[in-house]
N, C-alpha and C. Protein backbone atom coordinates (compact mmCIF):
# COMPACT_ATOMS: atom_id res chain seq x y z
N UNK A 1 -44.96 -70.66 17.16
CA UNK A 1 -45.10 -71.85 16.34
C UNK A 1 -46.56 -72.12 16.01
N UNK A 2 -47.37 -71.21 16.16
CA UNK A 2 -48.65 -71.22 15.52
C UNK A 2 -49.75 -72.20 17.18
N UNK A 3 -49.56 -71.88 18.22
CA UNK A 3 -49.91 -72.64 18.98
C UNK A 3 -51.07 -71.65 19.98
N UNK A 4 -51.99 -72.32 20.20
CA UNK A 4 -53.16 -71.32 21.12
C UNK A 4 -52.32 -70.99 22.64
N UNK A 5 -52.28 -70.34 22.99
CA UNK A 5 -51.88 -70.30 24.47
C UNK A 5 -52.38 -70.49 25.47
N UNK A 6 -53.74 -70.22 25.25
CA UNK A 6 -54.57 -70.65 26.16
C UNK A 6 -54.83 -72.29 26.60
N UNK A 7 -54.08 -72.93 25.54
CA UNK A 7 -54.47 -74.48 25.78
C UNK A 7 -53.06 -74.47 27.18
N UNK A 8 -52.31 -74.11 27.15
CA UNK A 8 -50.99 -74.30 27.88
C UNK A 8 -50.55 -73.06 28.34
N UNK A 9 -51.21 -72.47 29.30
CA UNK A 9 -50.67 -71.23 29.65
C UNK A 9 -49.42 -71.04 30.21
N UNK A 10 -49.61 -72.03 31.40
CA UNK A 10 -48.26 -72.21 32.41
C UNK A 10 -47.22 -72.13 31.59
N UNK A 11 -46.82 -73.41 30.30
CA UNK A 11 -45.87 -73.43 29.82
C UNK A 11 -45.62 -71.94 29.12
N UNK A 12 -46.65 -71.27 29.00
CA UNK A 12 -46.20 -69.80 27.87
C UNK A 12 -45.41 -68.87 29.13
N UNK A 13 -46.23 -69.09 30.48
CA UNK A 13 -45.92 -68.03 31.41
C UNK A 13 -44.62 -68.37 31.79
N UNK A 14 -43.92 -69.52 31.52
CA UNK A 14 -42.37 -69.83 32.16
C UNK A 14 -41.71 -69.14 30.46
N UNK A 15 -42.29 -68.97 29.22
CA UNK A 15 -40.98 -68.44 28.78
C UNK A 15 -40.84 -67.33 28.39
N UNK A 16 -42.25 -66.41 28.96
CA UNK A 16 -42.18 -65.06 29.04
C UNK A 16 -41.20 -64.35 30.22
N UNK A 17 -40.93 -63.68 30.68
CA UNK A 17 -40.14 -62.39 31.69
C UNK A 17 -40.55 -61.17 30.84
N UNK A 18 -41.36 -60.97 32.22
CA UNK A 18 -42.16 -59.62 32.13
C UNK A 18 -41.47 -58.65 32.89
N UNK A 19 -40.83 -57.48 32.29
CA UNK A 19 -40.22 -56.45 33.03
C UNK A 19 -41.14 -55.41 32.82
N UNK A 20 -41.55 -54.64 34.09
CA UNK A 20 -42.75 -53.38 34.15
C UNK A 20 -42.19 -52.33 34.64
N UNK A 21 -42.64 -51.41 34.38
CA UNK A 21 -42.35 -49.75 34.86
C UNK A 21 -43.32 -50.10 35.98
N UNK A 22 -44.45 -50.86 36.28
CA UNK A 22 -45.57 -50.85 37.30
C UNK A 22 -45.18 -52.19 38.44
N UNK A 23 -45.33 -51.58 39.38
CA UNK A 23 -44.92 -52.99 40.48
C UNK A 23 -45.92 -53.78 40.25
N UNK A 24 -46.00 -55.13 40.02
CA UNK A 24 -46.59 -56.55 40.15
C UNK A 24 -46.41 -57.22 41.34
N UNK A 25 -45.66 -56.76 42.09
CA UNK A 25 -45.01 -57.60 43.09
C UNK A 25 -45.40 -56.99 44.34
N UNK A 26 -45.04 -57.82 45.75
CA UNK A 26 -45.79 -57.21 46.69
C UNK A 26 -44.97 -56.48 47.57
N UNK A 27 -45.32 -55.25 47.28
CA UNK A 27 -44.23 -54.38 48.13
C UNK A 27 -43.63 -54.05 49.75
N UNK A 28 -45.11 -54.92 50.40
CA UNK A 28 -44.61 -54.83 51.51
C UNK A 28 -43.74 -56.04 51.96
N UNK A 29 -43.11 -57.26 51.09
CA UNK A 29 -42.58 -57.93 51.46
C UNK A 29 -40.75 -57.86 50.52
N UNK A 30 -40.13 -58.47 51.15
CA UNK A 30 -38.69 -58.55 50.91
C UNK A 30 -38.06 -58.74 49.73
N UNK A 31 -37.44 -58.67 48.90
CA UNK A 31 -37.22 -59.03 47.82
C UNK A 31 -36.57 -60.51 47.59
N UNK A 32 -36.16 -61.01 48.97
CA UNK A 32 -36.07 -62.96 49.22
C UNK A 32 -37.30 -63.54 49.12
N UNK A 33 -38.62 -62.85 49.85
CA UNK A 33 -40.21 -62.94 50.00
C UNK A 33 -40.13 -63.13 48.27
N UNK A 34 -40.21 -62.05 47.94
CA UNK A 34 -41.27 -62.13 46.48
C UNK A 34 -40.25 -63.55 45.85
N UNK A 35 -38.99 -63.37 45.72
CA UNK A 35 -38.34 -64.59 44.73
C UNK A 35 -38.89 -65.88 44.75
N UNK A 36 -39.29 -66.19 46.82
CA UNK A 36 -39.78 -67.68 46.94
C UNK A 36 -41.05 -67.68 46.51
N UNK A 37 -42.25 -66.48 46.48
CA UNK A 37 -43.52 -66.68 45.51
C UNK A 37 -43.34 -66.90 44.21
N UNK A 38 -42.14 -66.27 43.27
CA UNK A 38 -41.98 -66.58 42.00
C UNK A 38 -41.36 -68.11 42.08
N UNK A 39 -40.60 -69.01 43.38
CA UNK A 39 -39.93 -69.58 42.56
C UNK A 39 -41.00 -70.76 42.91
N UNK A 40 -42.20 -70.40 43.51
CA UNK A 40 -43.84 -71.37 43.18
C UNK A 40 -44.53 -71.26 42.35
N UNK A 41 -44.57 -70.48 41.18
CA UNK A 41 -45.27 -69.94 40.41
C UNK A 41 -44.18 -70.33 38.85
N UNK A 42 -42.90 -70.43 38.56
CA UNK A 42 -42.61 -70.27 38.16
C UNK A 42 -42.06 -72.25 38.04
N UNK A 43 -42.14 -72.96 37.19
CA UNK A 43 -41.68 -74.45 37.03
C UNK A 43 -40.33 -74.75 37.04
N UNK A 44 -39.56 -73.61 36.58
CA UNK A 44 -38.60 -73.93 36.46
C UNK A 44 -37.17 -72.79 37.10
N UNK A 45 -37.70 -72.42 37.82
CA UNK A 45 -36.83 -71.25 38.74
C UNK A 45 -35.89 -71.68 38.89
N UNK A 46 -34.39 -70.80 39.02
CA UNK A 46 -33.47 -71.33 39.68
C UNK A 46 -32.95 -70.45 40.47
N UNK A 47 -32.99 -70.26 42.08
CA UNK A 47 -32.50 -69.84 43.42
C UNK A 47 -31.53 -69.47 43.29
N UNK A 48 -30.63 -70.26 42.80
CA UNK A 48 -29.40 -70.19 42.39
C UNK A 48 -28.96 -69.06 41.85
N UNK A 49 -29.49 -68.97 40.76
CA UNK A 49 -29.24 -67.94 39.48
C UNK A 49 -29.67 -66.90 40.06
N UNK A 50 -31.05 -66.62 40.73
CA UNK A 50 -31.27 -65.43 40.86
C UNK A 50 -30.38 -64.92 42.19
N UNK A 51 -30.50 -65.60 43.04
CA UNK A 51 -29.16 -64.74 43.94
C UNK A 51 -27.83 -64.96 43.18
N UNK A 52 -27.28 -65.26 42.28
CA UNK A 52 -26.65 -64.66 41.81
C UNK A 52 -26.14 -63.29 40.88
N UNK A 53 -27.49 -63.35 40.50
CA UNK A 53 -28.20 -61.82 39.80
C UNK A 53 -27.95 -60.99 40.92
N UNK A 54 -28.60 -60.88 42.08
CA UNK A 54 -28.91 -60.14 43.02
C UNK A 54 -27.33 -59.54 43.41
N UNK A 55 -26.38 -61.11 43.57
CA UNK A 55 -25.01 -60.14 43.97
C UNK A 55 -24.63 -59.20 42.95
N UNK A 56 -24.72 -59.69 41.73
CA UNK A 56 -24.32 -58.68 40.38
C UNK A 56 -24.49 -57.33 40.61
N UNK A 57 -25.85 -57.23 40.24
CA UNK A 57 -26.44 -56.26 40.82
C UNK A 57 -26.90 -55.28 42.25
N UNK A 58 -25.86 -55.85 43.13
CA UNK A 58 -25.47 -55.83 44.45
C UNK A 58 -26.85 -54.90 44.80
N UNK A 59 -27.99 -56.32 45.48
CA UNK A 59 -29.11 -55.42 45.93
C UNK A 59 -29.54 -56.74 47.08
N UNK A 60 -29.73 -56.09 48.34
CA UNK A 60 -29.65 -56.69 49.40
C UNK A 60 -31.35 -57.36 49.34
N UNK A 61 -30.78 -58.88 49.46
CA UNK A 61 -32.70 -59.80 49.36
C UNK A 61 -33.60 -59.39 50.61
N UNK A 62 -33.36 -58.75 51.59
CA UNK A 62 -33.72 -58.40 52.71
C UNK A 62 -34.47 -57.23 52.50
N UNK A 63 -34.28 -56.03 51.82
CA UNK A 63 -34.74 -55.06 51.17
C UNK A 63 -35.99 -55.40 50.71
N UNK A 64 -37.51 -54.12 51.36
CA UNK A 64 -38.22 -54.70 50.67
C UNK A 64 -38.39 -53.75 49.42
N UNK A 65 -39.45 -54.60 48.43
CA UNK A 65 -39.66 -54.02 47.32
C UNK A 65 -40.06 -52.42 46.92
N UNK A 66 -40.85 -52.39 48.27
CA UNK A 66 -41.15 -50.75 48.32
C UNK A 66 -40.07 -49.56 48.77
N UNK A 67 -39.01 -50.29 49.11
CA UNK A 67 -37.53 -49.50 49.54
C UNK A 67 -36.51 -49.28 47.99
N UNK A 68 -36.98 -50.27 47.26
CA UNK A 68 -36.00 -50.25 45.82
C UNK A 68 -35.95 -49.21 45.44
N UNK A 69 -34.61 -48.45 44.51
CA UNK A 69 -35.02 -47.61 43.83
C UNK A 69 -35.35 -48.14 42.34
N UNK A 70 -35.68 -46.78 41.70
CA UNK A 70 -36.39 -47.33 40.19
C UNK A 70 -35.07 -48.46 39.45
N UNK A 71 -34.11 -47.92 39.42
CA UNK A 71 -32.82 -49.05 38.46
C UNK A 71 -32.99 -50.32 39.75
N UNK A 72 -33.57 -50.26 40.94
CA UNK A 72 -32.85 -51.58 41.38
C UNK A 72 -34.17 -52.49 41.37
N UNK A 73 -35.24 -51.86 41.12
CA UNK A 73 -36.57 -52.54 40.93
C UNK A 73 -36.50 -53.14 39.32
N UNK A 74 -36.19 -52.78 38.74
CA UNK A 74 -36.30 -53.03 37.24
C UNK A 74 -34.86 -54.37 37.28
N UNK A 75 -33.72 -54.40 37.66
CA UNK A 75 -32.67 -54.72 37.74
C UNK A 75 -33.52 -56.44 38.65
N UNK A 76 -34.69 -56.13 40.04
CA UNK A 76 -34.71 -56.80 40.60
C UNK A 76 -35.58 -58.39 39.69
N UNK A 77 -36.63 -56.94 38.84
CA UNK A 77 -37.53 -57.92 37.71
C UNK A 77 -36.44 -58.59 36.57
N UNK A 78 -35.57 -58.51 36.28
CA UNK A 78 -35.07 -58.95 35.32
C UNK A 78 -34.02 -60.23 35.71
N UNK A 79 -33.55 -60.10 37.30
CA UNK A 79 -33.08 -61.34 37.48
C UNK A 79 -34.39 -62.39 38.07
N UNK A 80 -35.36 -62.42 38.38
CA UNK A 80 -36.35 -63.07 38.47
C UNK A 80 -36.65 -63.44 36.69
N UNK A 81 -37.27 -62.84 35.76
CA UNK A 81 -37.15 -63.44 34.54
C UNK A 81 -35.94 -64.59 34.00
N UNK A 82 -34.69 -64.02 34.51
CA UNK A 82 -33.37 -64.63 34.05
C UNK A 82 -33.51 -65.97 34.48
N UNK A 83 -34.06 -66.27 36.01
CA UNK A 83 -34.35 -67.65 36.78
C UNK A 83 -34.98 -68.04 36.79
N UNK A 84 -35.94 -67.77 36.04
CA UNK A 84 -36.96 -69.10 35.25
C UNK A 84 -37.11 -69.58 34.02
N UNK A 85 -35.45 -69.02 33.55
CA UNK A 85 -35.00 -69.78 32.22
C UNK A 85 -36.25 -68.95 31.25
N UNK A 86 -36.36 -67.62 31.13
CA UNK A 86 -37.52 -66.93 30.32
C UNK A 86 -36.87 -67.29 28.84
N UNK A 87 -37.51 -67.38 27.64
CA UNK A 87 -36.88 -67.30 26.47
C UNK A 87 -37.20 -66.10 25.43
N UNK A 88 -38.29 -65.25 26.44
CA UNK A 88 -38.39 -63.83 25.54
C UNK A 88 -38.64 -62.99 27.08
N UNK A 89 -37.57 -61.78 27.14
CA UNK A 89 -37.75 -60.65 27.72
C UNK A 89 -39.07 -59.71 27.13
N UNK A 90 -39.88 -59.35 27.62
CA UNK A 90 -40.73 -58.08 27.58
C UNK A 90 -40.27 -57.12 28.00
N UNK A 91 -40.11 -56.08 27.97
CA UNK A 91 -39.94 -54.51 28.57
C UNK A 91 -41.23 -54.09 28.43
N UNK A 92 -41.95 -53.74 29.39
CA UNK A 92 -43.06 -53.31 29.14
C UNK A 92 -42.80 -51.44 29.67
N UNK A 93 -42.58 -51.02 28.98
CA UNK A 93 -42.10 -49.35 29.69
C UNK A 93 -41.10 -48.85 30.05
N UNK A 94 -39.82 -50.28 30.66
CA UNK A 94 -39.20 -50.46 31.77
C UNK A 94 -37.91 -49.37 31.53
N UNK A 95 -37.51 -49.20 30.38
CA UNK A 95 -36.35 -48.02 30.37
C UNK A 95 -37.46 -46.18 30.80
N UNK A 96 -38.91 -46.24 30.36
CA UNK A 96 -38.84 -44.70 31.04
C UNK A 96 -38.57 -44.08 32.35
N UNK A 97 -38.22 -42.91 32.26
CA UNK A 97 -37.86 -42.45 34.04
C UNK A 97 -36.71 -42.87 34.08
N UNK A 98 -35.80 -43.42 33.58
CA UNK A 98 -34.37 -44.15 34.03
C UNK A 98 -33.53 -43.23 33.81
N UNK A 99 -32.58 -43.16 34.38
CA UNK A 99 -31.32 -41.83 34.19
C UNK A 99 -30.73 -42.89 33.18
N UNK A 100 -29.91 -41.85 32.12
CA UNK A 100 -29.33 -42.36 30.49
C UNK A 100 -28.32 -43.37 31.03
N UNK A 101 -27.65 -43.05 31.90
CA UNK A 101 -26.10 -44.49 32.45
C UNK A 101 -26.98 -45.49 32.82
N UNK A 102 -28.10 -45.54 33.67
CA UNK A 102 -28.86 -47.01 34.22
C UNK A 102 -29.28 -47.62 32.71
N UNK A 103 -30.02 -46.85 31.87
CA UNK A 103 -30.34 -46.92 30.54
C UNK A 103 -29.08 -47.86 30.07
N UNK A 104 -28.26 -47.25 29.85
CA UNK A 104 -27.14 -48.11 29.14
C UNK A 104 -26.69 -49.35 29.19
N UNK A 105 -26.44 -49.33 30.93
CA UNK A 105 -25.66 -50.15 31.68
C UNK A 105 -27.22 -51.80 30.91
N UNK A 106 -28.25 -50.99 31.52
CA UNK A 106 -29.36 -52.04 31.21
C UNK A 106 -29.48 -52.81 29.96
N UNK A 107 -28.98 -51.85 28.71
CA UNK A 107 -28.91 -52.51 27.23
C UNK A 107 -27.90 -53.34 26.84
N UNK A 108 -26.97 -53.25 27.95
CA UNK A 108 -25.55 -53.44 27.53
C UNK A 108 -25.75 -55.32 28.49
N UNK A 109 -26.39 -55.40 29.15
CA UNK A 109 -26.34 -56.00 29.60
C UNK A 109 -27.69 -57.07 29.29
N UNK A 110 -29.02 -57.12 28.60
CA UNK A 110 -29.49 -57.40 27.61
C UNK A 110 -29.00 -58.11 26.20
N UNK A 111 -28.39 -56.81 25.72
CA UNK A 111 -27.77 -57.29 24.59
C UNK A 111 -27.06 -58.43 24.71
N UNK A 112 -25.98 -58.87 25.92
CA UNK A 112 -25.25 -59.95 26.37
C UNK A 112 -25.63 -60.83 26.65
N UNK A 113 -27.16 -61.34 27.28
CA UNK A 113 -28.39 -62.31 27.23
C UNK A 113 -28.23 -62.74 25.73
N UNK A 114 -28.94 -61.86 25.08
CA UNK A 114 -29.47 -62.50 24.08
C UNK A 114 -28.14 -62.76 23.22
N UNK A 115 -26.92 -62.03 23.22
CA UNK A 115 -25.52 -63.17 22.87
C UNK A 115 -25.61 -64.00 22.79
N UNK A 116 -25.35 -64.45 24.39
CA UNK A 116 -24.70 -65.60 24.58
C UNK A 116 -25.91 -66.52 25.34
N UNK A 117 -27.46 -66.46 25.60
CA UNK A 117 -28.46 -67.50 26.41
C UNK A 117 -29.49 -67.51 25.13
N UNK A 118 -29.17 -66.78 24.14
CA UNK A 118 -30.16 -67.10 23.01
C UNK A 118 -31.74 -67.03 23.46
N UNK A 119 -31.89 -65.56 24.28
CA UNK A 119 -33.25 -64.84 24.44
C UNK A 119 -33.38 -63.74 23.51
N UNK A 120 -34.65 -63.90 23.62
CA UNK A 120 -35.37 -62.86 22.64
C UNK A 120 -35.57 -61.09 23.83
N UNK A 121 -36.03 -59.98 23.04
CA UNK A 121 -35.92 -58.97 23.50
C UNK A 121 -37.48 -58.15 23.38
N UNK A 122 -38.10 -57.76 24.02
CA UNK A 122 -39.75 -56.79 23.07
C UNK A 122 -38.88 -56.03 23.92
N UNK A 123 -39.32 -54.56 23.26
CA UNK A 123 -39.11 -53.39 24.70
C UNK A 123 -40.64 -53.04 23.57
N UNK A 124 -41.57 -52.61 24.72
CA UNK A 124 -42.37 -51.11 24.55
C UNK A 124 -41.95 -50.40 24.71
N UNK A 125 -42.03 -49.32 24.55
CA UNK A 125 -41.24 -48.03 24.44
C UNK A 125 -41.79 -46.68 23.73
N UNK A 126 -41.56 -45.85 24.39
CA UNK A 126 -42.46 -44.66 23.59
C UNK A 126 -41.84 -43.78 22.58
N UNK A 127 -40.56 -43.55 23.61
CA UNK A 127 -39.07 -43.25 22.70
C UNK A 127 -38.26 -44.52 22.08
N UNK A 128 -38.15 -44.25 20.93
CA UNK A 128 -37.16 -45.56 20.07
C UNK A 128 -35.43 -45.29 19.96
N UNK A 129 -35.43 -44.26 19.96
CA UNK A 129 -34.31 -43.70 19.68
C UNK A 129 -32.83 -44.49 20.22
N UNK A 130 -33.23 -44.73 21.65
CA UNK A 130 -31.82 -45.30 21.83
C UNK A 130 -32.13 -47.09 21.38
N UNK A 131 -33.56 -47.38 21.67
CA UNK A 131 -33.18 -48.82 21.00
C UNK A 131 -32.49 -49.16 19.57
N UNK A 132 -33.29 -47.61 18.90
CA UNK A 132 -32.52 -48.14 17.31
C UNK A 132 -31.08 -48.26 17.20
N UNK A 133 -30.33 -48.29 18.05
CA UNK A 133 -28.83 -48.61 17.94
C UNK A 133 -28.62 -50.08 18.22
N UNK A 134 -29.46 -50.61 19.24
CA UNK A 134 -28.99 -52.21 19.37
C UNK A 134 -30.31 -53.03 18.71
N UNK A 135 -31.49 -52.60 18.38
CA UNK A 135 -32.57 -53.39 17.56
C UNK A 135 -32.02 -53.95 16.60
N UNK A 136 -33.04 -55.03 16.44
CA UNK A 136 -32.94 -55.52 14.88
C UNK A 136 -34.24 -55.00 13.98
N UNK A 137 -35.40 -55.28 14.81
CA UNK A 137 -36.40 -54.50 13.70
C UNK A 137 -37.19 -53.65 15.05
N UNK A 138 -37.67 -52.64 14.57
CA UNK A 138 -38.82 -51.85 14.85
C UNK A 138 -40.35 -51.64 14.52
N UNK A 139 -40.91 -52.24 15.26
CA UNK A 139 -42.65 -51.94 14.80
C UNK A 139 -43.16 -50.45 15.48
N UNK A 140 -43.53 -50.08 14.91
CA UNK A 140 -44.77 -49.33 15.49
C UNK A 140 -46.01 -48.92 15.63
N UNK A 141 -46.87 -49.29 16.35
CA UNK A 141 -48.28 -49.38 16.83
C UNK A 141 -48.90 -47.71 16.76
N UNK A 142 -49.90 -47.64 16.28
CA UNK A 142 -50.79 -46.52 16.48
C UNK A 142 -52.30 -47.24 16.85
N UNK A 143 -52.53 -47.23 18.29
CA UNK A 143 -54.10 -47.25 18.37
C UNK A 143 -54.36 -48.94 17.98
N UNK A 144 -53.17 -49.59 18.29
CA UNK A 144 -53.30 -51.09 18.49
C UNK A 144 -52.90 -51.43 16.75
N UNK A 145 -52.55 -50.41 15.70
CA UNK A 145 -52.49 -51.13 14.87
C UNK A 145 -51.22 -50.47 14.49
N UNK A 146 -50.59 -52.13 13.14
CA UNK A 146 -49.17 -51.56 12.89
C UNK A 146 -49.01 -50.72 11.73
N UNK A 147 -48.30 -49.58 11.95
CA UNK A 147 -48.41 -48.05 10.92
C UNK A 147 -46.74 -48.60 10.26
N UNK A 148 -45.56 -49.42 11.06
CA UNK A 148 -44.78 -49.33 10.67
C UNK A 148 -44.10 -50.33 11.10
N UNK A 149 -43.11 -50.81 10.27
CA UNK A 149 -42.41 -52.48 10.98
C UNK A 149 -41.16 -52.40 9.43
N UNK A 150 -40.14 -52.78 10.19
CA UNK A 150 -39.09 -52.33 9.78
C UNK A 150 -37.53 -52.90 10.01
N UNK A 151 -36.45 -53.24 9.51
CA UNK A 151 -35.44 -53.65 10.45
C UNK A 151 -35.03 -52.06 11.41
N UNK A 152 -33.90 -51.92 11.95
CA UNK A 152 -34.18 -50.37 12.56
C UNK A 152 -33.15 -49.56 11.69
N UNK A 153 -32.35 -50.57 11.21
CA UNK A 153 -31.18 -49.33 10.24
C UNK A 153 -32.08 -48.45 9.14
N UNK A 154 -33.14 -49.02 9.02
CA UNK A 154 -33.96 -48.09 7.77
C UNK A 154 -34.95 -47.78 8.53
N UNK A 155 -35.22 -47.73 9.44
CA UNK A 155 -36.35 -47.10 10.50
C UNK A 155 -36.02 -45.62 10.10
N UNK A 156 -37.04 -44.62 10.14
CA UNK A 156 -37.43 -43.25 10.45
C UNK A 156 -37.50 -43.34 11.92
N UNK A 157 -36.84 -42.09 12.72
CA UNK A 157 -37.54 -41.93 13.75
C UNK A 157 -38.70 -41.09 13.52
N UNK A 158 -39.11 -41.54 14.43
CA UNK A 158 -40.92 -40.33 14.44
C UNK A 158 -41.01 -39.75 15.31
């Protein structure tokens, strides 16, 4: 809406959810540990929601972060985003390295967010290919600048 961010960060940082290929989080503690640092950091967390994520995704809060595997670390960042009411997902990387079924299961379940909770989606991504089936538009960056921006049904792959 045309607004500095820097005047109001906090409020920008509750409606971002940042999903990383890179741990942010502290691995030698539990994945109950990290939720209660997010749910201080975060204004509007809900406990609730995210152990309910957690059963979904049947991943034990006791587990620490450095025990996850790659789908249950990515799976773990995305119900932490979900419980602080985020209103735009980032993917920052977060589908590379993923076997193609975790891949899926992950879009399929995305796509159903932004259904029915009316969130937004970024993925970075290096490969486009499988996003161009559920995108709506595609940019692409060369060297920080945009070479291409597009809805994705008329996207080229490159």
């Amino acid at each position: 809406n045309g607004c500095d961010i820097t005047d109001n960060s906090s409020m920008w940082l509750n409606r971002l959810g940042y999903i990383s290929e890179k741990n942010i989080f502290f691995d030698d503690m539990s994945v109950d540990m990290n939720m209660q640092i997010c749910s201080i950091i975060y204004s509007d967390f809900n406990a609730e929601l995210f152990n309910s994520w957690m059963r979904t995704f049947a991943i034990n809060q006791n587990t620490l972060i450095s025990a996850l595997s790659r789908g249950e670390f990515i799976k773990f960042q995305l119900a932490i985003a979900i419980a602080h009411n985020s209103e735009v997902l980032l993917f920052d990387e977060a589908l590379a390295g993923l076997d193609i079924v975790f891949r899926k299961e992950l879009l399929k379940i995305v796509s159903s967010l932004i259904d029915t909770d009316n969130i937004a989606a970024i993925f970075v991504a290096e490969n486009i290919s499988e996003l161009r089936e559920r995108a709506d538009y595609i940019i692409t960056f060369n060297n920080g600048v945009i070479v291409n921006a597009d809805n994705s049904y008329n996207m080229e792959v490159l």
